[in-house]
Protein backbone atom coordinates (compact mmCIF):
# COMPACT_ATOMS: atom_id res chain seq x y z
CA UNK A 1 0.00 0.00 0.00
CA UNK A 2 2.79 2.45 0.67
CA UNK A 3 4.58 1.67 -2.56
CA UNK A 4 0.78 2.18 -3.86
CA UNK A 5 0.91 5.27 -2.32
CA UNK A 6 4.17 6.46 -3.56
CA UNK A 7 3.49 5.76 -7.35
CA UNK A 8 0.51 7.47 -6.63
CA UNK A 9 2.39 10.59 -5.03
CA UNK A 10 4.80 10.61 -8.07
CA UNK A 11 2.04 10.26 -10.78
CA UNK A 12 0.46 13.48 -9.15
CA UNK A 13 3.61 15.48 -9.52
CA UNK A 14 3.61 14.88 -13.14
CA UNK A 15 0.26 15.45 -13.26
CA UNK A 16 0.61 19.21 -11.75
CA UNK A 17 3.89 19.82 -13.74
CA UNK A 18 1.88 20.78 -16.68
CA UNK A 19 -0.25 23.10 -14.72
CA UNK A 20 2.89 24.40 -13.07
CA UNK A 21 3.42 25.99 -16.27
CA UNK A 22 0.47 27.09 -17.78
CA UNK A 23 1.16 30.77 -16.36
CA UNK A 24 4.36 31.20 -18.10
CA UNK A 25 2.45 30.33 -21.18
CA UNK A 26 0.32 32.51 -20.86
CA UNK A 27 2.18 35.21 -19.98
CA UNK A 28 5.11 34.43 -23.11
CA UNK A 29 3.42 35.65 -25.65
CA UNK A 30 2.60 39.28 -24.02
CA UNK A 31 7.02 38.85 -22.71
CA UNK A 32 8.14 38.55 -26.23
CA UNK A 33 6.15 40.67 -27.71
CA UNK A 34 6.91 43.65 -25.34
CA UNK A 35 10.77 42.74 -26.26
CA UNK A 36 9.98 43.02 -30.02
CA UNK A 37 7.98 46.56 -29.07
CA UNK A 38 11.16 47.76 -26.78
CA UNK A 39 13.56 46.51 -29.49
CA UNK A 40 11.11 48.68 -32.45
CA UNK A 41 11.69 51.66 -30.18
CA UNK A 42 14.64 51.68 -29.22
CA UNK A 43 15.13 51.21 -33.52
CA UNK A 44 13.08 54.07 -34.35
CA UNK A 45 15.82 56.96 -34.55
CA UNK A 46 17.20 58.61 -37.62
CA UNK A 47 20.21 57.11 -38.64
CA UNK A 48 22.93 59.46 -39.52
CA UNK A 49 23.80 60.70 -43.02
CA UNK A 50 26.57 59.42 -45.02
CA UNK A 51 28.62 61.95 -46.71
CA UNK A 52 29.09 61.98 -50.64
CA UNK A 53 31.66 63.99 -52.56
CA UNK A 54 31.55 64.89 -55.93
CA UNK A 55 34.23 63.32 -57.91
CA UNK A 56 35.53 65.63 -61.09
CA UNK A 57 33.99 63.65 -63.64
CA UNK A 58 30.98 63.73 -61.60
CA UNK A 59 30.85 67.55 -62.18
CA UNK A 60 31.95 67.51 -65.98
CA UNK A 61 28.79 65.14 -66.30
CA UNK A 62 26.37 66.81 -64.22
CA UNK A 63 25.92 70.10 -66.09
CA UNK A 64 23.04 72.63 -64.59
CA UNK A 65 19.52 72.32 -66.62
CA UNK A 66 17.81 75.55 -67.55
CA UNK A 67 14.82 76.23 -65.38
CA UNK A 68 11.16 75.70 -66.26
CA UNK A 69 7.72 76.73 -65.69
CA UNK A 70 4.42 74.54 -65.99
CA UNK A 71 5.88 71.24 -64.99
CA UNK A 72 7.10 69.57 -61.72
CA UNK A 73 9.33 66.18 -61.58
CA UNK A 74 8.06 63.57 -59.10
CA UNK A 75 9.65 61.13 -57.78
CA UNK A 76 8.98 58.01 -55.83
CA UNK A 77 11.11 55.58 -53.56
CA UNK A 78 10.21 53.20 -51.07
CA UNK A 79 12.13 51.68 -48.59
CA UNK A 80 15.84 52.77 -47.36
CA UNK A 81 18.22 49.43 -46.72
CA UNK A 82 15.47 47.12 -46.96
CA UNK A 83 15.44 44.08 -49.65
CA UNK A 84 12.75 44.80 -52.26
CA UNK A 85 13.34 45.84 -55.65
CA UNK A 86 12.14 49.70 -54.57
CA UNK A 87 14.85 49.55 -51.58
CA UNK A 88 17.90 51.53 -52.24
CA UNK A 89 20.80 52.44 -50.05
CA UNK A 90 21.87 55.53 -47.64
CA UNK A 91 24.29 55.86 -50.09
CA UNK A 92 22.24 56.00 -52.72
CA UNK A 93 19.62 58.49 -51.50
CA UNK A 94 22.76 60.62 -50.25
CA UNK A 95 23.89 61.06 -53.86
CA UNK A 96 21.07 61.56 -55.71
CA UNK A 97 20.07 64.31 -53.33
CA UNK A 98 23.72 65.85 -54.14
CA UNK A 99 23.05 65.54 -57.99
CA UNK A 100 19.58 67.11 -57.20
CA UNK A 101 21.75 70.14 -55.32
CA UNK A 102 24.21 70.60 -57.88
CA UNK A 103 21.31 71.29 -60.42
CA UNK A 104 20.11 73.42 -58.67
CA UNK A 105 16.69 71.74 -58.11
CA UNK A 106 14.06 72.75 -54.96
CA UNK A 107 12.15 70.19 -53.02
CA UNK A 108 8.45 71.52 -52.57
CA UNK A 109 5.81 70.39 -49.79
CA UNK A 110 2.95 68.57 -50.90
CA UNK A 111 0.64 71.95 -50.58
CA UNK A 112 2.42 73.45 -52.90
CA UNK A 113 2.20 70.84 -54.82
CA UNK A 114 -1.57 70.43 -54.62
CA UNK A 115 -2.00 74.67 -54.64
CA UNK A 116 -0.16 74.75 -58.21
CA UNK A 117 -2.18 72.23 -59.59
CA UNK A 118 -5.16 74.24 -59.32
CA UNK A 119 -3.73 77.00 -60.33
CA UNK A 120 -3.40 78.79 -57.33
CA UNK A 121 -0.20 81.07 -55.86
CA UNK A 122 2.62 78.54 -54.18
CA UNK A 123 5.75 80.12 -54.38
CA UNK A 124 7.15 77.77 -57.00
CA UNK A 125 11.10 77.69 -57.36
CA UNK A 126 12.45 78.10 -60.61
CA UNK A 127 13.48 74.13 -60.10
CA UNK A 128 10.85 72.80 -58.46
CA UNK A 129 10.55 68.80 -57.42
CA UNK A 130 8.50 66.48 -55.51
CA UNK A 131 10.16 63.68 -53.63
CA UNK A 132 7.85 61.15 -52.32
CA UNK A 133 7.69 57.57 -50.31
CA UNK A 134 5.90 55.03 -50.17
CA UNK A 135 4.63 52.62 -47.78
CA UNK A 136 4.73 54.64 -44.72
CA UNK A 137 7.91 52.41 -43.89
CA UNK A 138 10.08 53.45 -41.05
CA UNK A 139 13.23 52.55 -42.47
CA UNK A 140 12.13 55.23 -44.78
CA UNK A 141 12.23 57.80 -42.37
CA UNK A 142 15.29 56.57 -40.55
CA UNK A 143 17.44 56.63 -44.18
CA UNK A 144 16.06 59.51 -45.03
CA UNK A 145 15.71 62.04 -42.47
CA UNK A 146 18.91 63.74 -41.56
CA UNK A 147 19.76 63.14 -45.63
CA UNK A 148 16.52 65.39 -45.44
CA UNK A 149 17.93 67.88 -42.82
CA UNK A 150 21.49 67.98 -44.52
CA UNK A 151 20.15 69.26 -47.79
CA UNK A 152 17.42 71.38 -46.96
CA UNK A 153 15.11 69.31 -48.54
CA UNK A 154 11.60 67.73 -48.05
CA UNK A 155 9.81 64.96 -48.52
CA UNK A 156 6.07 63.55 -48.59
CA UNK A 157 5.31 60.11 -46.87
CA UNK A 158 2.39 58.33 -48.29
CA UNK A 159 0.94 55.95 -46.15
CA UNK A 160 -1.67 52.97 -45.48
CA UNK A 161 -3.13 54.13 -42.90
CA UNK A 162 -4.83 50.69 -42.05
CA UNK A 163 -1.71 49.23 -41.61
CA UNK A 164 -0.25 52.49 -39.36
CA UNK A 165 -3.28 51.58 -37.09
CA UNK A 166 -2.75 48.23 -36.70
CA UNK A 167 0.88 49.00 -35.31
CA UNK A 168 2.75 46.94 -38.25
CA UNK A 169 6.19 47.06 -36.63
CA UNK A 170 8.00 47.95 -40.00
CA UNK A 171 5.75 50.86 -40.44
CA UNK A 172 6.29 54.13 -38.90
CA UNK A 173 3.07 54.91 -35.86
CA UNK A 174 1.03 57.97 -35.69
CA UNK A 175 3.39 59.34 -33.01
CA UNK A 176 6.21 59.06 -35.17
CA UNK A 177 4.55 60.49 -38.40
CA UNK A 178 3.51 63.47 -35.82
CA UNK A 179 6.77 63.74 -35.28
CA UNK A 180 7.97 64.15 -38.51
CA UNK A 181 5.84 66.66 -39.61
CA UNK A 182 6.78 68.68 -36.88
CA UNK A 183 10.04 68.93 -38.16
CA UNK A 184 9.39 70.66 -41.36
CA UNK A 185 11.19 67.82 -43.40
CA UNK A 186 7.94 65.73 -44.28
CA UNK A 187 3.96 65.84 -45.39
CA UNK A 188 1.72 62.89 -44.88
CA UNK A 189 -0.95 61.85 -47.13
CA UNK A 190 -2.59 58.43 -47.87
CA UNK A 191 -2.21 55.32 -49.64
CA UNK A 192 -5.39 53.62 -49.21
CA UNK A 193 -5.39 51.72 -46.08
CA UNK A 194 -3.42 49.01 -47.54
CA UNK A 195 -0.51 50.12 -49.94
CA UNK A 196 -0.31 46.55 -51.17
CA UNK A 197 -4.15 45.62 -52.01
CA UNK A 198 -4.89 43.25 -54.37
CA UNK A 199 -7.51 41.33 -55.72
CA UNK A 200 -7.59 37.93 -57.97
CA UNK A 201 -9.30 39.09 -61.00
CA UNK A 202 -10.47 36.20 -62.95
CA UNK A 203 -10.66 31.79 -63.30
CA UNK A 204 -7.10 31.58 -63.38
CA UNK A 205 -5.91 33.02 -60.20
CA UNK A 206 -3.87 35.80 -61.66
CA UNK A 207 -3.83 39.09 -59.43
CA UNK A 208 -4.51 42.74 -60.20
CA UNK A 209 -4.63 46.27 -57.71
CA UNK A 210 -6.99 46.38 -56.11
CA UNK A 211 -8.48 49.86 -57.62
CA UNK A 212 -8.91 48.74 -61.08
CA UNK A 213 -10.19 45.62 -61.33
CA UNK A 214 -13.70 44.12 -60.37
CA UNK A 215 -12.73 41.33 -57.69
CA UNK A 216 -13.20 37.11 -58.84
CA UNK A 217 -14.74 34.30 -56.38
CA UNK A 218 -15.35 31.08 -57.03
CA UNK A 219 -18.26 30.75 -55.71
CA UNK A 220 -19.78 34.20 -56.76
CA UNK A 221 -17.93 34.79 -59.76
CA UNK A 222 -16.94 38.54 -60.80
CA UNK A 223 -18.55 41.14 -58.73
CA UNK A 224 -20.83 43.28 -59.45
CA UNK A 225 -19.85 47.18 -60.80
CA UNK A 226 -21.74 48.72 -57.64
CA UNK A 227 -20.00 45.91 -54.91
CA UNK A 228 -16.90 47.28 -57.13
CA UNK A 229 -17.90 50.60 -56.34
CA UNK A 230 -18.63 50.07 -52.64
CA UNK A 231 -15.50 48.56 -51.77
CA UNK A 232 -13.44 50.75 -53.37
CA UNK A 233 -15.75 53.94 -51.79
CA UNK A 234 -15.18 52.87 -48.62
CA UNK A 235 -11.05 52.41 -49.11
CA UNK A 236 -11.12 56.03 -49.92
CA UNK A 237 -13.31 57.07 -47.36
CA UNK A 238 -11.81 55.07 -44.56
CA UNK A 239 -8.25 56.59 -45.93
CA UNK A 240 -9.56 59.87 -45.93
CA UNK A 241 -11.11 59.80 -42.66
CA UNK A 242 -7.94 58.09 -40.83
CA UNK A 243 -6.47 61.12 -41.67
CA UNK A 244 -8.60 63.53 -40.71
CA UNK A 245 -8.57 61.75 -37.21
CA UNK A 246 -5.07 62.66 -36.85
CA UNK A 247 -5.41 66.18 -38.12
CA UNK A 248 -3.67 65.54 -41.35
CA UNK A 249 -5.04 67.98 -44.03
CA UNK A 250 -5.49 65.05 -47.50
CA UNK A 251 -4.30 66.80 -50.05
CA UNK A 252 -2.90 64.06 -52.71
CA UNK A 253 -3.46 60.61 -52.50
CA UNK A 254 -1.29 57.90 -53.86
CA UNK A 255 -3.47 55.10 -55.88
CA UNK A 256 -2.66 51.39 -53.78
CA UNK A 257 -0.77 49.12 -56.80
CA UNK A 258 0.07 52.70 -58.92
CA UNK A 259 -3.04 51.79 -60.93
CA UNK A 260 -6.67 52.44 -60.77
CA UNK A 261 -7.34 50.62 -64.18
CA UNK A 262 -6.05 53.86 -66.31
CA UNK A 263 -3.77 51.31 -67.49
CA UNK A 264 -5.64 47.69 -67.33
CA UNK A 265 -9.17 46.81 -66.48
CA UNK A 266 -11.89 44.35 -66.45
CA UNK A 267 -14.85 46.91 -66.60
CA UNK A 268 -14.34 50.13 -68.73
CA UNK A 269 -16.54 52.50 -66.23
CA UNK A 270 -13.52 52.06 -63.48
CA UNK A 271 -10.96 54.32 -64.38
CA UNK A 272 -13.30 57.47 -64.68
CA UNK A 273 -15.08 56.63 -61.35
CA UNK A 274 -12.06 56.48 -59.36
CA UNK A 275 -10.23 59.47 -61.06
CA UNK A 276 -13.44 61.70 -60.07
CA UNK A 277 -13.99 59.87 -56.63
CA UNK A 278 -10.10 60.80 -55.79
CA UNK A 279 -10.30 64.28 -56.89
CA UNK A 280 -13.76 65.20 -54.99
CA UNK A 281 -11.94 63.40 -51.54
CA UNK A 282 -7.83 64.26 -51.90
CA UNK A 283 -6.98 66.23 -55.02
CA UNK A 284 -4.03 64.46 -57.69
CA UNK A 285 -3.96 60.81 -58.21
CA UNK A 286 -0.30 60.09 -57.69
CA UNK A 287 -0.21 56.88 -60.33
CA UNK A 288 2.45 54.42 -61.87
CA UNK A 289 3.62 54.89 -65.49
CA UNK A 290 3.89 51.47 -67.53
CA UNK A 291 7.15 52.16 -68.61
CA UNK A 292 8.46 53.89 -65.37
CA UNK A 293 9.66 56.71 -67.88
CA UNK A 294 7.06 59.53 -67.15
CA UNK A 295 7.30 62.97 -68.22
CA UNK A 296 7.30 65.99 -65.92
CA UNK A 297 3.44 66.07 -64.20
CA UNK A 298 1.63 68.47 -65.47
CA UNK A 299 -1.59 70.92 -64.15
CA UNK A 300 -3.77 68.74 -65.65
CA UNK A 301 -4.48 64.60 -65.42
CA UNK A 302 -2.70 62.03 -63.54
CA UNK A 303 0.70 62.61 -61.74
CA UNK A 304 2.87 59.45 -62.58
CA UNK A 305 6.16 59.36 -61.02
CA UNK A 306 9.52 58.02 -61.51
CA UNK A 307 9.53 54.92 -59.12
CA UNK A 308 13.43 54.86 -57.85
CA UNK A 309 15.02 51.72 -57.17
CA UNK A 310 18.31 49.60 -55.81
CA UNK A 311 19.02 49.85 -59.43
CA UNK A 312 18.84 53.64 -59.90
CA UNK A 313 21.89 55.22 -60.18
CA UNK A 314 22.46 59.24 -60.24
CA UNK A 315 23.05 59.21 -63.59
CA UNK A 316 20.15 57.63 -64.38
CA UNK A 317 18.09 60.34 -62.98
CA UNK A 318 20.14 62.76 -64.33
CA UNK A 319 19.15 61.11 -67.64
CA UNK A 320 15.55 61.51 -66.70
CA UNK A 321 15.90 65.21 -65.53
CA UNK A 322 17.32 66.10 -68.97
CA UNK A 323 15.50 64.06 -70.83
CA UNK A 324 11.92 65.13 -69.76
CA UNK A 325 13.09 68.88 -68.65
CA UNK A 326 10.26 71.02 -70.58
CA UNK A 327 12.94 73.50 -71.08
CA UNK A 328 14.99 71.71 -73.19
């Protein structure tokens, strides 16, 4: 009976081992997760700017383009040190804002921006340019920011603000965008609520943004034009009004996927709905261009921008600068 007893004793103990530990499993989770928040902030800084110096040849190549009226240059990067194809470098950034100094181009907010598109009074330099970002990413603002500071020039963060709500640890939080506008360096406008929205778009799987084409189930089969236009209503709105919350004036709004079926459809009544629906709620529809070779925008119609990647050099956008200067 006492050997009963004792196997009996033992048997317990493993019994309560498991329940021993339950707490720590419950309380993991909330442990690492307040590690990966601490280890987000403590991330969060501007990193400093690297220094570029003009070589000779540099300078021989680089020749000053005339000024220009009518026409403003935008252009569009992404992340700063991250992996994707619309990542580039410290480095990189750094020198094509000293190519961008040497010509003696002007960064402009996005106000003046949105005033000079309707014609308005905004103080335009004779070289003006947009720089933009997408993504709301915070490595953007840590690559970017004393670059920024260094130059005297500013920039306009487009973000999803869905994604800024929900705390997505590799974008930058409403405090921080705050933050940067306080500074003088940046604007904020919206991407939709999710910069990378997509829908499948017919029987074979293949996916399309979000914006410009009329989403495919199985089991329902193409939606209808108005579900179309309710879902896509609502992205706008809910962008719109995220903003707003924060005090944000939307000004300009960047179209999720660069395309709101100006280029590609599946229903020919899209494009014009969502150009008008954009324009009544933000103002320009920044948009992609096919070729990623746009001209100058323009007072008028879409405003596609050059979309700046690990594989843009500075004399590639040189080439583009001279290429599309109106002047010229």
């Amino acid at each position: 009976m006492t050997a009963l007893r004792s196997r009996l004793g033992r048997s317990g103990s493993f019994l309560l081992l498991p329940l021993s530990i339950i707490p720590f499993l419950l309380v993991g989770p909330s442990l690492v997760d307040s590690h990966a928040e601490f280890q987000r902030e403590q991330q969060s800084h501007a990193l400093p700017a690297p220094t570029v110096v003009l070589s000779p040849a540099e300078i021989a190549r680089w020749k000053p383009l005339p000024a220009f009226k009518g026409a403003v240059p935008v252009i569009a990067y992404e992340g700063i040190g991250e992996s994707g194809p619309r990542s580039v470098t410290r480095l990189q950034f750094a020198r094509h804002l000293a190519l961008l100094s040497r010509l003696g181009f002007r960064t402009i907010s996005i106000r003046q921006y949105a005033r000079w598109r309707t014609g308005q009074p905004a103080g335009m330099p004779a070289r003006p340019l947009l720089i933009t970002f997408d993504g709301g990413r915070l490595s953007s603002f840590r690559g970017a920011d004393r670059l920024l500071q260094r130059y005297g020039a500013a920039a306009t963060m487009f973000i999803p603000t869905a994604r800024i709500a929900a705390r997505d640890r590799t974008r930058l939080n409403w405090k921080e965008l705050h933050e940067m506008v306080r500074s003088g360096r940046w604007d904020v406008q919206a991407e939709g609520t999710n910069d990378q929205a997509r829908v499948v778009s017919d029987p074979s799987g293949d996916m399309a943004p979000a914006y410009a084409y009329r989403r495919y189930t199985d089991s329902t089969g193409i939606e209808s034009y108005a579900d179309w236009q309710a879902r896509v209503t609502r992205d706008v709105f809910a962008a719109r009004d995220a903003l707003v919350a924060q005090g944000f004036d939307p000004v300009a709004f960047a179209v999720p996927g660069g395309d709101y079926g100006a280029q590609a459809t599946n229903d020919p009544r899209i494009p014009g709905y969502v150009r008008s629906l954009v324009a009544a709620q933000f103002g320009p529809a920044f948009v992609r261009d096919a070729r990623n070779w746009p001209g100058f925008t323009t007072r008028s119609g879409d405003a596609a921008r050059l979309e700046i990647g690990r594989e843009t050099t500075a004399d590639d956008l040189y080439a583009w600068l001279r290429a599309k200067d109106p002047a010229r």
